[in-house]
Protein backbone atom coordinates (compact mmCIF):
# COMPACT_ATOMS: atom_id res chain seq x y z
CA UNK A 1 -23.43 -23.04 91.06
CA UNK A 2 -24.12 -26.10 92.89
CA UNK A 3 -20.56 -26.29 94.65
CA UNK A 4 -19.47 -22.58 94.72
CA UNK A 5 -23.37 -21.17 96.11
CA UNK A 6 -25.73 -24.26 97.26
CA UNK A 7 -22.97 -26.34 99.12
CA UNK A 8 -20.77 -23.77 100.73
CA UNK A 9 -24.06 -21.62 101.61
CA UNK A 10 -25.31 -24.99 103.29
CA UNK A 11 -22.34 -25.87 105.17
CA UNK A 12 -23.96 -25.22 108.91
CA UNK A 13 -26.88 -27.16 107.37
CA UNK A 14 -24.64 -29.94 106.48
CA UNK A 15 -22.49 -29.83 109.57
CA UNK A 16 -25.41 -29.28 111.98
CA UNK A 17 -24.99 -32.12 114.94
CA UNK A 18 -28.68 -32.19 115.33
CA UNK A 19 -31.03 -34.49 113.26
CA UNK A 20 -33.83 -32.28 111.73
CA UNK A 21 -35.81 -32.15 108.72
CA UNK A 22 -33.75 -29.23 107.63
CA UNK A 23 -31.02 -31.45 107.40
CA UNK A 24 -32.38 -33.77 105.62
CA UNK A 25 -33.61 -31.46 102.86
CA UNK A 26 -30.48 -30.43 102.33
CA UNK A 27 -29.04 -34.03 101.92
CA UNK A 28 -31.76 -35.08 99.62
CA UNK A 29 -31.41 -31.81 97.63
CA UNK A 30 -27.86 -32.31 96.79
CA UNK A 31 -28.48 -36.25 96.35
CA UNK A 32 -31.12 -35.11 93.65
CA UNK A 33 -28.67 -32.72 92.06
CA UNK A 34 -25.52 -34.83 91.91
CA UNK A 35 -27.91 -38.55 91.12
CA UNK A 36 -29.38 -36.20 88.18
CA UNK A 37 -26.06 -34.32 86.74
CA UNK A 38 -24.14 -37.77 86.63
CA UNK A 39 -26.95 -39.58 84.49
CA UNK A 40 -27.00 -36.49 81.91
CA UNK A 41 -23.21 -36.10 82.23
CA UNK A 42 -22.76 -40.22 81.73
CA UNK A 43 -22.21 -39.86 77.80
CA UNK A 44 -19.68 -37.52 78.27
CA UNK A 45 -17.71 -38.48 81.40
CA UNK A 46 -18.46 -41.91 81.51
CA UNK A 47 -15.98 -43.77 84.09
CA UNK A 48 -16.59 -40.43 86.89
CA UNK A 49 -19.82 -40.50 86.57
CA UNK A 50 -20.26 -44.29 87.06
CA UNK A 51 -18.07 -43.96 90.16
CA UNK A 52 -19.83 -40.66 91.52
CA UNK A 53 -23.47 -42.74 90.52
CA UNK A 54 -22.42 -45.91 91.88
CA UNK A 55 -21.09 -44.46 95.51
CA UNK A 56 -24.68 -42.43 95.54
CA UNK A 57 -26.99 -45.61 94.39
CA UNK A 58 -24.90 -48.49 94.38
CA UNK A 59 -25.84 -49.16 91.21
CA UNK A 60 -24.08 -48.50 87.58
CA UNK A 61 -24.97 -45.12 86.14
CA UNK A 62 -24.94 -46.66 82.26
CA UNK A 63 -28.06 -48.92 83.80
CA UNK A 64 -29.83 -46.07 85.03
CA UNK A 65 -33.27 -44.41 83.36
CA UNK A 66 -32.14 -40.80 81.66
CA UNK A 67 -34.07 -38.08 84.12
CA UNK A 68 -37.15 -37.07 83.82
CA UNK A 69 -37.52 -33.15 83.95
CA UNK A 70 -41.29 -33.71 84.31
CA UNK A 71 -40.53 -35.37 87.44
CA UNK A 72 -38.60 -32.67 89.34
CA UNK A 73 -40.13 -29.88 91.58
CA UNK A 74 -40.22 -26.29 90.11
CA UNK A 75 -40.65 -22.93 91.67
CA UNK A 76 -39.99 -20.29 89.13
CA UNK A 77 -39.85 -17.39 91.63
CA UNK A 78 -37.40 -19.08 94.44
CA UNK A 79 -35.45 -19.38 91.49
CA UNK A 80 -35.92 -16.00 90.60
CA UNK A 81 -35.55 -15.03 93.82
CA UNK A 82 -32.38 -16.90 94.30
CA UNK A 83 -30.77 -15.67 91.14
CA UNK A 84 -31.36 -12.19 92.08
CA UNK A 85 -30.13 -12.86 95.81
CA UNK A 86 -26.98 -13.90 93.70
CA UNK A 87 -26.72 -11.16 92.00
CA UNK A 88 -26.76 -8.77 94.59
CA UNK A 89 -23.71 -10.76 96.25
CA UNK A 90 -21.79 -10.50 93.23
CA UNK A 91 -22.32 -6.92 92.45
CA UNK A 92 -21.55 -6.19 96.38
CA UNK A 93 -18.64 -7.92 96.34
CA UNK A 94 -17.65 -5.89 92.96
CA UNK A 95 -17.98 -2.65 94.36
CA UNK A 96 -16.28 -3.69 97.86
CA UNK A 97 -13.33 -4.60 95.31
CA UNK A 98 -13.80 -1.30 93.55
CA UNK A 99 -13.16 0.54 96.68
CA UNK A 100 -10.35 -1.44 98.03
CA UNK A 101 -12.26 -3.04 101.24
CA UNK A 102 -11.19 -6.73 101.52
CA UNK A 103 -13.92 -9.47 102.12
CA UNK A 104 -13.66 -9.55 106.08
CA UNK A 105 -13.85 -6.15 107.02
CA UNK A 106 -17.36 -6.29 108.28
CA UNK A 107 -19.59 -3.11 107.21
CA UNK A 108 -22.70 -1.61 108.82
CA UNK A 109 -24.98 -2.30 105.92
CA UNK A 110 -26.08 -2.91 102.71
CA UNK A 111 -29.37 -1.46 100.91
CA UNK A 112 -31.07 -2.95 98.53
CA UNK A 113 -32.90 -0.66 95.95
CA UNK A 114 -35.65 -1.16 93.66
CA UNK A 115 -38.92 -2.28 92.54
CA UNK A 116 -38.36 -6.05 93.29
CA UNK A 117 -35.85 -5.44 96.33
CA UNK A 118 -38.60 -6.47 98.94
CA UNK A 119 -38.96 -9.95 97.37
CA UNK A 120 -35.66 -10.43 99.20
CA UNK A 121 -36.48 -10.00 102.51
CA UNK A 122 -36.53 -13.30 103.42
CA UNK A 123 -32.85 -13.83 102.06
CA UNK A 124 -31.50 -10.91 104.62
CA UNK A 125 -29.85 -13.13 106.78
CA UNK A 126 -28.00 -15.38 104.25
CA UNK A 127 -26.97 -11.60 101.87
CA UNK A 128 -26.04 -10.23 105.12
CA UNK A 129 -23.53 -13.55 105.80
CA UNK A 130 -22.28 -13.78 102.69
CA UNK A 131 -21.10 -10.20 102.00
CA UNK A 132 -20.41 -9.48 105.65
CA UNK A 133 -22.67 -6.56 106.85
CA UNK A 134 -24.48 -6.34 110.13
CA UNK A 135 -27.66 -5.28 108.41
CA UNK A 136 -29.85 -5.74 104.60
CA UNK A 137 -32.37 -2.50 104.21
CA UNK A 138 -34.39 -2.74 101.14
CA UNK A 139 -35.61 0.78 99.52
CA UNK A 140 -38.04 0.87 96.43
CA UNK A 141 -37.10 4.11 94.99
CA UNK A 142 -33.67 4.17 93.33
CA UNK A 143 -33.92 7.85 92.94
CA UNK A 144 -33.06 8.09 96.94
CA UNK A 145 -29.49 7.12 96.18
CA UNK A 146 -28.73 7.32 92.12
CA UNK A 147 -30.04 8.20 88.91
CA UNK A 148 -29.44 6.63 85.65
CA UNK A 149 -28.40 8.42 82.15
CA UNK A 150 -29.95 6.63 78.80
CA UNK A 151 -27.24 6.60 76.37
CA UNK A 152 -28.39 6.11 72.55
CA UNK A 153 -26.68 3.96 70.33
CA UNK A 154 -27.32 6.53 66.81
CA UNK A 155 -25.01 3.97 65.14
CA UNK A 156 -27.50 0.67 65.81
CA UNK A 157 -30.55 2.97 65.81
CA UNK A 158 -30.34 5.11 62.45
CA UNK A 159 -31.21 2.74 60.13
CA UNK A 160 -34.44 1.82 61.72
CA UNK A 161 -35.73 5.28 62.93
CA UNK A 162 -34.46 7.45 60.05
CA UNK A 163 -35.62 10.94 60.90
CA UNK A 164 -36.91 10.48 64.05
CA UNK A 165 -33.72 9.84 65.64
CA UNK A 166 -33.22 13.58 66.40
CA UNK A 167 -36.43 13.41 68.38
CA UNK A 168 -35.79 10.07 70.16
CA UNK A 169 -32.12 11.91 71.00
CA UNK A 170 -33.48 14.93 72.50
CA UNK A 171 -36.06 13.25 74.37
CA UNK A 172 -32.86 11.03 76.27
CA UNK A 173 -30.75 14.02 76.40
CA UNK A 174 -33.55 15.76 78.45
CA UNK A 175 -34.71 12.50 80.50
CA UNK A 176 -37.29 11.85 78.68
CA UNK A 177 -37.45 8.34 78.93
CA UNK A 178 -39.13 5.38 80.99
CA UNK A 179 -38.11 1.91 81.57
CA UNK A 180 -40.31 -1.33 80.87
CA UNK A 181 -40.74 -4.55 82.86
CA UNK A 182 -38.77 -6.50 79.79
CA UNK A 183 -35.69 -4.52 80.15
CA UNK A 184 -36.21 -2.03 77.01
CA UNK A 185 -36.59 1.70 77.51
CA UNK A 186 -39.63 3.89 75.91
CA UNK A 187 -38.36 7.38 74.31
CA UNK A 188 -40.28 9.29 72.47
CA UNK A 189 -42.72 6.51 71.50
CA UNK A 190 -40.30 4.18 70.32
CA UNK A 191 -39.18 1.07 71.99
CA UNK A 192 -35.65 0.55 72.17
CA UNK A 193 -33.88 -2.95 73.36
CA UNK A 194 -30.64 -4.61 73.13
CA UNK A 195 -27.53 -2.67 71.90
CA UNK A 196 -29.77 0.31 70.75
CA UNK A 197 -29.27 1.65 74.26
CA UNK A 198 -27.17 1.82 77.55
CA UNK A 199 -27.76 2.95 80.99
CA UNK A 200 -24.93 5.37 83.31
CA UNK A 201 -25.48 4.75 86.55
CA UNK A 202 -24.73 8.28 88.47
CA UNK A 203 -24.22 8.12 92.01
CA UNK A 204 -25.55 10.77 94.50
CA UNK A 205 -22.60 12.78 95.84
CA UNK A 206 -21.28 10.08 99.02
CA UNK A 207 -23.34 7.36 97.54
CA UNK A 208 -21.40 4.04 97.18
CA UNK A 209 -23.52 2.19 95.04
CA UNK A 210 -23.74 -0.25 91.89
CA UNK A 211 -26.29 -1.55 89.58
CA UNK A 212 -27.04 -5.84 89.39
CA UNK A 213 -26.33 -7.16 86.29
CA UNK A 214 -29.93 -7.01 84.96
CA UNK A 215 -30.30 -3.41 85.80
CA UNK A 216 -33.51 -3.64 87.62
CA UNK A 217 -31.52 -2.68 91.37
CA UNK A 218 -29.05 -1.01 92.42
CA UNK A 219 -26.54 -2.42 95.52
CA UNK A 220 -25.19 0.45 98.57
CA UNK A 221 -22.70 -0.27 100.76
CA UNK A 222 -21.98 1.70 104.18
CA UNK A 223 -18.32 1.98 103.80
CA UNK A 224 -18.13 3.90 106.98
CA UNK A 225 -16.15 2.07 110.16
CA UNK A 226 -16.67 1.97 113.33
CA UNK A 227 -13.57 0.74 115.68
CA UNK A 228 -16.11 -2.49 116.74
CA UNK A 229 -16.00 -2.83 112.98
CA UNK A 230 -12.66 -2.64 112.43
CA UNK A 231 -11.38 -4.54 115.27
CA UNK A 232 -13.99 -7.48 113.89
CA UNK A 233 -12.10 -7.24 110.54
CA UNK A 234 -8.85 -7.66 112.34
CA UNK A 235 -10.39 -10.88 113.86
CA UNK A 236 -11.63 -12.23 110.95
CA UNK A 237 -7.84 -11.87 109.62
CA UNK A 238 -7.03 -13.59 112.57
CA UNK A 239 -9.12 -16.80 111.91
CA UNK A 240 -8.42 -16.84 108.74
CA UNK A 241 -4.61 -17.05 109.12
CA UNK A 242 -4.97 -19.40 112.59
CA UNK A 243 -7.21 -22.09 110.52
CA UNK A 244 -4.01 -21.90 107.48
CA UNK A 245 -2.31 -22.67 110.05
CA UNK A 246 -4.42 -25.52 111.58
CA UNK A 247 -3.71 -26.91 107.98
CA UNK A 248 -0.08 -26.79 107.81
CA UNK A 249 0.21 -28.78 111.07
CA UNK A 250 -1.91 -31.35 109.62
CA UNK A 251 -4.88 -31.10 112.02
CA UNK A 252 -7.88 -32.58 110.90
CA UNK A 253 -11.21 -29.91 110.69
CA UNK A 254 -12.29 -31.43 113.36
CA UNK A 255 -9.75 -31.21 115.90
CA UNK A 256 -10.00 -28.95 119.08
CA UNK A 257 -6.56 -27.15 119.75
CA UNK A 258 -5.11 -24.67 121.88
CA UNK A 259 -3.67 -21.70 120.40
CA UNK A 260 -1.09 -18.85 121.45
CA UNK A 261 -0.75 -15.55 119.66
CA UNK A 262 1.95 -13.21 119.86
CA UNK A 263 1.02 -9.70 118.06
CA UNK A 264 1.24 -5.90 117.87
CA UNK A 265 -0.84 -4.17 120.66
CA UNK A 266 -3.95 -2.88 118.27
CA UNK A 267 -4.19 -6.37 116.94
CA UNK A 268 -4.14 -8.30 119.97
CA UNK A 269 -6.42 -5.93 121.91
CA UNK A 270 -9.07 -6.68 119.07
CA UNK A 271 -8.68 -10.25 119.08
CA UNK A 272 -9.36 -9.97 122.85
CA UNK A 273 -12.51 -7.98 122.24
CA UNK A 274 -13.33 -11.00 119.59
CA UNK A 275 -11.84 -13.76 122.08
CA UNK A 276 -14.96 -15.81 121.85
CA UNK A 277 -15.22 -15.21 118.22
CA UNK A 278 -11.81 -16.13 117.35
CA UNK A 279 -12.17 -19.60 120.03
CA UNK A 280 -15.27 -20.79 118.03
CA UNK A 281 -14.42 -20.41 114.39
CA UNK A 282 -10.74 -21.74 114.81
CA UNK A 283 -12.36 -24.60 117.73
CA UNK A 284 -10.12 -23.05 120.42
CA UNK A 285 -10.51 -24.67 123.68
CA UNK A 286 -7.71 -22.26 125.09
CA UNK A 287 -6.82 -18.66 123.67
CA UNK A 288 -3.81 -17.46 124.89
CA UNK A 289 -2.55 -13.79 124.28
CA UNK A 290 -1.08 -12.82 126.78
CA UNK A 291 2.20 -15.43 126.56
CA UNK A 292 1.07 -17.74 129.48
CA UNK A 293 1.02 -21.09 127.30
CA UNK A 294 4.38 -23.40 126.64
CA UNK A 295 4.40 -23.43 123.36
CA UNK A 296 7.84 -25.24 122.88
CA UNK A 297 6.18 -28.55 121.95
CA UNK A 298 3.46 -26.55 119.61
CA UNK A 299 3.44 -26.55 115.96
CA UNK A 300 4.40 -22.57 114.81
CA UNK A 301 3.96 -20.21 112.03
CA UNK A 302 3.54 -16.39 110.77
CA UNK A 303 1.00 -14.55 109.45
CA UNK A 304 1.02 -11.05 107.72
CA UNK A 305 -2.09 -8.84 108.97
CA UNK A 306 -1.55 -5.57 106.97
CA UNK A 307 1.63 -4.09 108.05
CA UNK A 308 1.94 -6.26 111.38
CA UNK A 309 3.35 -9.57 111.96
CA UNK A 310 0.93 -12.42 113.71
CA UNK A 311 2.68 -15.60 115.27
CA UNK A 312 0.61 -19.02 115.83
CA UNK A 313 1.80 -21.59 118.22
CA UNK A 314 -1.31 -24.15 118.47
CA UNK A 315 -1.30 -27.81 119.25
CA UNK A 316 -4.10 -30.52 119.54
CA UNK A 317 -5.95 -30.21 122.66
């Protein structure tokens, strides 16, 4: 969690040139996280956590006080928050897999819907990064866009209703049943929690949706594309092969370069709609696609984009 969500979602906090207090917090955040995980971890990974300890302190880990919890802020609902902001990634990403869109393809937007999907709003920006859409709605009625079915487990149930399971079936059957705060569903009177139950999530007919984890939202994707959209994706397939490429040449992540592409028609005309795009991610100082650059004396490679062949010359500018 700390390396696969806090670090690479603070990366432009990290890398920012500027001095602020934002970057700072994010410093001292991760220096709190790592100082604390290497004292509890020091029992158990003894010689890496001294190292780790000693390059964050400059002292020994093994002469260090054991944390104190007590000591260390809490906010129960940014955590909450957070988790569900997580959640929502991770079931997006799910149901992009599901319907065979890659990662990069950038999509109009993604809705957010249920009771608690307004406590996100102020997480828009970093959803709408992270699963690549141009725009985070949040609706408060699932109904709008699915419906669930309460499946009864008779098996888990029987013994502790008895007779009263054929009431507590019909009453599902017919959709007769509410859902609580904890999780559990109310049918018929009775309370049922755990394995005793499960919920079908059923689409509306065009409705590209799943539910998080905890059940409490549901995530729907746009899967419609535009040809701004699409030629976008096609850039981001671009960066992503120029910066492998950056890599095998042995450039440092640092180092501006100047870059030649030689590709199919459809592909290069949406890298030149994405020029600037491409220039910035990849730290272009030159784009060439049009075959004007000497690339002789530049470092070269291939790409696959789909069906089509990409070719890299770049060099350090």
């Amino acid at each position: 969690a700390l390396n696969n969500w806090y670090i690479r979602r603070s990366r432009p906090r990290f890398w920012s040139a500027e001095k602020s207090a934002d970057k700072q917090a994010a410093y001292d955040t991760l220096y709190t996280c790592l100082s604390a995980l290497m004292r509890v971890a020091s029992p158990l990974v003894p010689f890496l956590s001294d190292e780790i300890y000693r390059g964050l302190t400059g002292e020994s880990v093994h002469l260090a006080n054991w944390p104190d919890a007590d000591a260390l802020l809490r906010d129960a609902e940014l955590v909450a928050d957070m988790d569900r902001v997580r959640d929502v990634c991770f079931t997006a990403r799910g149901l992009r897999e599901a319907n065979k869109i890659r990662v990069r393809q950038p999509l109009a937007s993604l809705t957010i819907a249920g009771p608690h999907a307004t406590r996100l709003a102020a997480f828009t920006s970093l959803i709408e990064d992270e699963v690549n859409v141009k725009h985070v709605h949040s609706e408060s009625a699932i109904e709008a866009f699915a419906s669930f079915n309460l499946s009864v487990n008779a098996r888990a149930l029987g013994p502790r209703l008895g007779q009263e399971m054929k009431t507590v079936l019909a009453a599902a059957k017919q959709g007769q049943w509410a859902r609580n705060a904890d999780g559990s569903v109310t049918v018929a009177g009775h309370v049922l929690s755990g394995d005793e139950f499960t919920l079908r999530l059923v689409p509306k007919p065009g409705v590209a949706c799943q539910s998080l984890a905890s059940g409490e939202m549901i995530v729907v994707l746009d899967f419609t594309l535009t040809q701004a959209l699409e030629q976008e994706g096609v850039a981001r397939d671009v960066v992503r092969a120029i910066q492998q490429a950056r890599r095998d040449a042995g450039l440092a992540v640092s180092d501006r370069i100047r870059v030649a592409l030689t590709l199919p028609d459809a592909q290069r005309e949406a890298s030149r709609a994405f020029a600037a795009f491409i220039a910035e991610n990849v730290l272009a100082v030159e784009l060439d696609l049009d075959g004007k650059l000497d690339t002789s004396a530049m470092h070269a490679s291939e790409a696959k984009l789909d069906d089509a062949t990409l070719r890299i010359a770049l060099a350090k500018a």
